[in-house]
Protein backbone atom coordinates (compact mmCIF):
# COMPACT_ATOMS: atom_id res chain seq x y z
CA UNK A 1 -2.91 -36.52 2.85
CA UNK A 2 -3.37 -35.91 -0.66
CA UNK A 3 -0.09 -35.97 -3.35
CA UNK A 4 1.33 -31.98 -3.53
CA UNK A 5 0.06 -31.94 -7.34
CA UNK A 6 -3.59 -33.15 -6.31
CA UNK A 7 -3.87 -30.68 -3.76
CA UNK A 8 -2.83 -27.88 -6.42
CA UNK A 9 -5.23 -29.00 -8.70
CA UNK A 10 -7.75 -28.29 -6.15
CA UNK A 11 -6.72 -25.26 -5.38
CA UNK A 12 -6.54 -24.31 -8.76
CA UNK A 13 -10.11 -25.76 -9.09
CA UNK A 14 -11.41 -23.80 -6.48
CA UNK A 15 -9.93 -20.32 -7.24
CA UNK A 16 -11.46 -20.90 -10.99
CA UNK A 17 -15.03 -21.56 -9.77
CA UNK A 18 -14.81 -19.35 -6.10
CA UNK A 19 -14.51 -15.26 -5.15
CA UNK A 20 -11.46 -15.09 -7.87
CA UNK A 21 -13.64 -16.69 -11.41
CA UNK A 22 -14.87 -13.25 -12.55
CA UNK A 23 -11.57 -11.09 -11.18
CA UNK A 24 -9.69 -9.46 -14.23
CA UNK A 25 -7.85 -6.50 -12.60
CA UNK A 26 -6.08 -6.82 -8.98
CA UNK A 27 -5.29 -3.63 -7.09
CA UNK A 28 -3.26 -3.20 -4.23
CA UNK A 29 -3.08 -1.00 -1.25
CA UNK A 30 1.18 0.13 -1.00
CA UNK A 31 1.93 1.60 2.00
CA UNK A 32 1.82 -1.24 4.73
CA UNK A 33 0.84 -3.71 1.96
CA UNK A 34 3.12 -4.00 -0.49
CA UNK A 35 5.82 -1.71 1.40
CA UNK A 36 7.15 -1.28 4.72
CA UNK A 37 7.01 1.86 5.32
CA UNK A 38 8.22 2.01 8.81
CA UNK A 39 11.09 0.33 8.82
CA UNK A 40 12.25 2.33 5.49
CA UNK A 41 11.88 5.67 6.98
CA UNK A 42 13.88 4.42 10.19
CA UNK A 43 16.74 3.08 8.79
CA UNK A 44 17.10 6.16 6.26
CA UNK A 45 16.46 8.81 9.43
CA UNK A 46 19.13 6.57 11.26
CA UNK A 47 21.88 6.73 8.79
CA UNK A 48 20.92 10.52 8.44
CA UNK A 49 20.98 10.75 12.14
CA UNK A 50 24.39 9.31 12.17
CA UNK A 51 25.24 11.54 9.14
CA UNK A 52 24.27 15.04 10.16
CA UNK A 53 24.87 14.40 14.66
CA UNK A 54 21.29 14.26 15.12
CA UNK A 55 19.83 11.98 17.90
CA UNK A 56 16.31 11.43 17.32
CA UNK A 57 14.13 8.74 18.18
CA UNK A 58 13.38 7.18 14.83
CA UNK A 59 10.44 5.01 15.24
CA UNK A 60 8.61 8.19 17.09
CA UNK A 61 9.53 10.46 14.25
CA UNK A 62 8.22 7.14 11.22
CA UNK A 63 4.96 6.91 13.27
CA UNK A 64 4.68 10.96 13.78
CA UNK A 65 5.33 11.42 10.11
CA UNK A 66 2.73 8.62 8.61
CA UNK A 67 0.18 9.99 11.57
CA UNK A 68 0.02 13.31 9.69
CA UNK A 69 -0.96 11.52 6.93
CA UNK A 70 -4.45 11.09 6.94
CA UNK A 71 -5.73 14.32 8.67
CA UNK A 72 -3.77 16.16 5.92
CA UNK A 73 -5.52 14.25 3.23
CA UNK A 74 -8.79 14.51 5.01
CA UNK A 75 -8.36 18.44 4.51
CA UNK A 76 -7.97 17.95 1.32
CA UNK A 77 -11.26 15.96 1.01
CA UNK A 78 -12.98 18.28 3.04
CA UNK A 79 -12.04 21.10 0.82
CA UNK A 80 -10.20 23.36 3.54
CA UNK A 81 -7.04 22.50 0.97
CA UNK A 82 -7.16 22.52 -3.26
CA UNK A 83 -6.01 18.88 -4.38
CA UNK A 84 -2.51 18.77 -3.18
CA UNK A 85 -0.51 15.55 -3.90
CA UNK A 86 1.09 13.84 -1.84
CA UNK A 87 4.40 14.53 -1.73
CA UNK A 88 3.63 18.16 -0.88
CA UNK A 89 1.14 17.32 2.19
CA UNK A 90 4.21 14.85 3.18
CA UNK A 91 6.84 17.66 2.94
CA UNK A 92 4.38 20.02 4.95
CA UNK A 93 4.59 17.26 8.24
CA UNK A 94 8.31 16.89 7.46
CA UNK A 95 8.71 20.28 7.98
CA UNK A 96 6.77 20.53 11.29
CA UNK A 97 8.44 17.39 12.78
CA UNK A 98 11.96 19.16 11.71
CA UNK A 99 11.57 22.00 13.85
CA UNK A 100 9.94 19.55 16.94
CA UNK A 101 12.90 17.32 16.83
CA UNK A 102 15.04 20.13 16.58
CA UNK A 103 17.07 18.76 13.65
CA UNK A 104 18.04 22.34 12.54
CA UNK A 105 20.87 22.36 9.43
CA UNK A 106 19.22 20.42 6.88
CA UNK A 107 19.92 21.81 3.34
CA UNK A 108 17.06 21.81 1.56
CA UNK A 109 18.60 19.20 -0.94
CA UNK A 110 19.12 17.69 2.03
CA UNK A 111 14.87 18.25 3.31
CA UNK A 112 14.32 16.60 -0.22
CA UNK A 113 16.00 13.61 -0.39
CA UNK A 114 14.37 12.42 3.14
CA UNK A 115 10.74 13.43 2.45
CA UNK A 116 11.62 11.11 -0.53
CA UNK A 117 12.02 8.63 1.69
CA UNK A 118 8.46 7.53 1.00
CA UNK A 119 9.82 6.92 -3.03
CA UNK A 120 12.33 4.49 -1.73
CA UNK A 121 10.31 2.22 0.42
CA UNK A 122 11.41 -1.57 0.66
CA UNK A 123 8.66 -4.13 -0.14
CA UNK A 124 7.80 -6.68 2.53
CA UNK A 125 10.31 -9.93 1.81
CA UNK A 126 7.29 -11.92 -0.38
CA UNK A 127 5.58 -8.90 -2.26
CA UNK A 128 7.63 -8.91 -5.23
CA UNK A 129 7.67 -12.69 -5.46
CA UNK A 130 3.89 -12.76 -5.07
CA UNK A 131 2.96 -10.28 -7.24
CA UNK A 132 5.18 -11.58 -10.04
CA UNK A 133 2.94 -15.33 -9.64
CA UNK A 134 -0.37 -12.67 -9.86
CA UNK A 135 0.84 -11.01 -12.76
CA UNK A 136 0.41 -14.05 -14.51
CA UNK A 137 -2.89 -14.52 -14.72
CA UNK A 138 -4.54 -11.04 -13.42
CA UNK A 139 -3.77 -7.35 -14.32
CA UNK A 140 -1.81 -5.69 -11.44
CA UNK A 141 -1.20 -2.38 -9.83
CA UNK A 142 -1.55 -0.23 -7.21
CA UNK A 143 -4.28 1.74 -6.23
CA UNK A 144 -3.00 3.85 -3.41
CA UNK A 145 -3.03 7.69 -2.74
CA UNK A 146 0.77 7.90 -3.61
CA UNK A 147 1.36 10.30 -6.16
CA UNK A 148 1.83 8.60 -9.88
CA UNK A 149 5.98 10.36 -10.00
CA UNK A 150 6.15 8.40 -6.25
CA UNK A 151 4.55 5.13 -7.14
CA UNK A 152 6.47 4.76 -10.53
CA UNK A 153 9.94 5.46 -8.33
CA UNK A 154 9.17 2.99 -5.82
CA UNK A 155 8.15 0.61 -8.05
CA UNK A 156 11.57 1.07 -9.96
CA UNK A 157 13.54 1.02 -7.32
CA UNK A 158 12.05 -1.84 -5.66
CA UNK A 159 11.42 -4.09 -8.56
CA UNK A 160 7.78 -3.89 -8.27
CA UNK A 161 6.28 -5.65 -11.18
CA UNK A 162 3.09 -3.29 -11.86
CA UNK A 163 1.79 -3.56 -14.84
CA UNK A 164 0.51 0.43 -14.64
CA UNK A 165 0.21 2.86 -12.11
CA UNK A 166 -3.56 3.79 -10.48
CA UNK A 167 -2.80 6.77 -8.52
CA UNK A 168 -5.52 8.42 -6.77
CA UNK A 169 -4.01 10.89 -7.96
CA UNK A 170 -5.63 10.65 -11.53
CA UNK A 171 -9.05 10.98 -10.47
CA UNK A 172 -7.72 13.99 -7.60
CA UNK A 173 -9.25 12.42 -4.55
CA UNK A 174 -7.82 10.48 -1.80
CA UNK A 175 -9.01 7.17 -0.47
CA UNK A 176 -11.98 6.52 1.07
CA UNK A 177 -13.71 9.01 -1.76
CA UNK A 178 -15.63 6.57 -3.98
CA UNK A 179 -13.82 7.76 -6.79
CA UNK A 180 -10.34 6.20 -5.88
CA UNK A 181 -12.38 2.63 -5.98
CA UNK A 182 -14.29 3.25 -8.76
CA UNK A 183 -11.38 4.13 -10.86
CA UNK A 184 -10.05 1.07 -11.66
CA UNK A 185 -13.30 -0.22 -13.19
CA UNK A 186 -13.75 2.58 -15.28
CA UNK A 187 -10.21 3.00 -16.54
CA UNK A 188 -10.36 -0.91 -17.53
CA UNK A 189 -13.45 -0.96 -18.71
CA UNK A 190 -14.80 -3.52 -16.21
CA UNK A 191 -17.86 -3.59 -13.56
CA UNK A 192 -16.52 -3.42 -9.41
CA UNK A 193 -17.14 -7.41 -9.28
CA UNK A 194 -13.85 -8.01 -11.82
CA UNK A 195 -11.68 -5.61 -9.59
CA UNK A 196 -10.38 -6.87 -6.35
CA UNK A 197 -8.85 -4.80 -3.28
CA UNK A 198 -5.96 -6.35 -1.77
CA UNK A 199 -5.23 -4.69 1.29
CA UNK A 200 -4.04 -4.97 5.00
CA UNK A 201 -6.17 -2.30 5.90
CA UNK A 202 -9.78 -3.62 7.12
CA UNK A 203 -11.42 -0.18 6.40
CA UNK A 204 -9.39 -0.04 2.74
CA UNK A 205 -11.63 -3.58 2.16
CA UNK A 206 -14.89 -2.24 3.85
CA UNK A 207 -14.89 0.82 1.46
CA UNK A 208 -14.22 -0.98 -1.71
CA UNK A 209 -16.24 -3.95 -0.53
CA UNK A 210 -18.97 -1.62 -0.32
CA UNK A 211 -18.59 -0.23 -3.55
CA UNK A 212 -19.24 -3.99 -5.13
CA UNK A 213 -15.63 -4.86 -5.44
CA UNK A 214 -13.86 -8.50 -4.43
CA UNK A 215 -11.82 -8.30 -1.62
CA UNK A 216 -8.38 -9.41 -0.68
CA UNK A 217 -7.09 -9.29 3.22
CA UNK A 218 -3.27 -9.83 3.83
CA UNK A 219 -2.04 -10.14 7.45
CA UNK A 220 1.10 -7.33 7.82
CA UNK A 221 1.84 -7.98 11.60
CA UNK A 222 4.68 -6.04 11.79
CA UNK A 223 3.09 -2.79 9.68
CA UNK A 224 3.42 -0.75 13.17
CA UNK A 225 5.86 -2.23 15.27
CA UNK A 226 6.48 -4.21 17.67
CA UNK A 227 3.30 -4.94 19.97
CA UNK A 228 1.10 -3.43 17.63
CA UNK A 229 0.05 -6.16 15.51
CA UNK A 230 -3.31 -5.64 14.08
CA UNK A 231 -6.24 -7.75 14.49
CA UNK A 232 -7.45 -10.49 11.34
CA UNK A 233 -10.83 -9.75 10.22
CA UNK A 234 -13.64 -13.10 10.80
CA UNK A 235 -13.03 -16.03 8.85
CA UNK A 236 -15.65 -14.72 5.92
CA UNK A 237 -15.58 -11.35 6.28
CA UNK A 238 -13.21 -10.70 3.00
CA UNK A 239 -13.07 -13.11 -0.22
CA UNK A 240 -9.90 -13.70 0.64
CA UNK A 241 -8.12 -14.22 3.94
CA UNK A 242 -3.93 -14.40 3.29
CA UNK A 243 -0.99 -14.88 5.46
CA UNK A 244 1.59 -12.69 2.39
CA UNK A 245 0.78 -12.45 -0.82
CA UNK A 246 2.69 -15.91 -1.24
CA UNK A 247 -0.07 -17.36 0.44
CA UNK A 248 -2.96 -15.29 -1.64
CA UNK A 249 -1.33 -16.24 -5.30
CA UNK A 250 -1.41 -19.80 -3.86
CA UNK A 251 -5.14 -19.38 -2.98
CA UNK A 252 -6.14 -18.23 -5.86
CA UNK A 253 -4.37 -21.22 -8.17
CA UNK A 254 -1.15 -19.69 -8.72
């Protein structure tokens, strides 16, 4: 085996002269890639549970909640709704789930502070860590269709280390609209082959992949739970294939 420094070299080598050479600008899916969204929203509904006398099944409520969340953007790119952000179109599922789990009582300082949930999200155990090694040679932020007022409080709170804020909510579309991917590129003045996706999502990739952009795949077994660990894309299919983000700054020389 090779001494720890030669093998770094190498890497280094290979990230300078592989997928990563011409990538300026890194962009990041948030929910399920840089945050754990599910676990977040149960712990906060459990403490609220415990709070207000409500008994509610918590993961069933965290999956019902983010399972409104694409048809209600999807209105909103079919044009059956004007652009509505997303805190509003996740406050109009809060409310539905609210009266199904009967949790009657709520103030609604109360409603606010828990469809704010999604502001306080905790980052998965190696996100900050990898992203601060990234920052150091690339650009970094999040392209995600979080609100800009949501992304800037999560990253605050969480100590995420973006270096600006790409909402879709800038360009007023949601992701998969060709926009959203094309907005990076434009607002840094670089073609879709210096942007990479990073992104445990494979049909996050496939869109920006199609769009000319690098790629970026990081496994997030536990996104949905237990026994619900999603597949890994084909060695090849993505420029990059990563365990954590950990693993992708050390694959691409950092």
């Amino acid at each position: 085996m090779p001494p720890l420094a030669a093998t770094a070299s190498t890497t280094r080598a290979a990230a300078q002269s592989g997928p990563a050479a011409s990538v300026k600008l890194l962009v990041f899916d948030t929910f399920g890639t840089v945050v754990d969204w599910r676990s977040s929203v149960i712990a906060e509904g459990e403490q609220l549970g415990r709070a207000k006398g409500f008994t509610v099944d918590w993961p069933a409520f965290a999956d019902a909640w983010r399972g409104g969340y694409g048809p209600s953007m999807n209105r909103v790119r079919r044009g059956e709704l004007p652009w509505t952000k997303l805190d509003v179109l996740h406050r109009t599922i809060l409310d539905e789930l609210l009266v199904k789990y009967k949790m009657d009582g709520l103030t609604e300082d109360e409603k606010v502070h828990l469809n704010k949930v999604w502001h306080r999200l905790k980052p998965w155990p190696d996100a900050v860590e990898g992203l601060t090694r990234l920052k150091k040679r690339y650009v970094i932020a999040p392209l995600s269709n979080g609100n800009v007022s949501l992304l800037t409080e999560m990253a605050k709170q969480a100590k995420i280390p973006w270096d600006c804020i790409l909402s879709t909510e800038l360009v007023r579309h949601y992701k998969p609209d060709k926009e959203t991917y094309l907005m990076p590129g434009d607002f840094f003045d670089l073609p879709p082959g210096e942007v990479m996706m990073v992104a445990a999502h494979d049909g996050d990739l496939q869109s920006a992949q199609a769009l000319g952009l690098r790629t970026a795949f990081v496994h997030r077994p536990n996104e949905f739970g237990p026994g619900r660990t999603p597949k890994m894309p084909a060695a090849g299919r993505f420029d990059f294939l990563a365990k954590d983000f950990r693993d992708l700054a050390s694959q691409m020389g950092l």
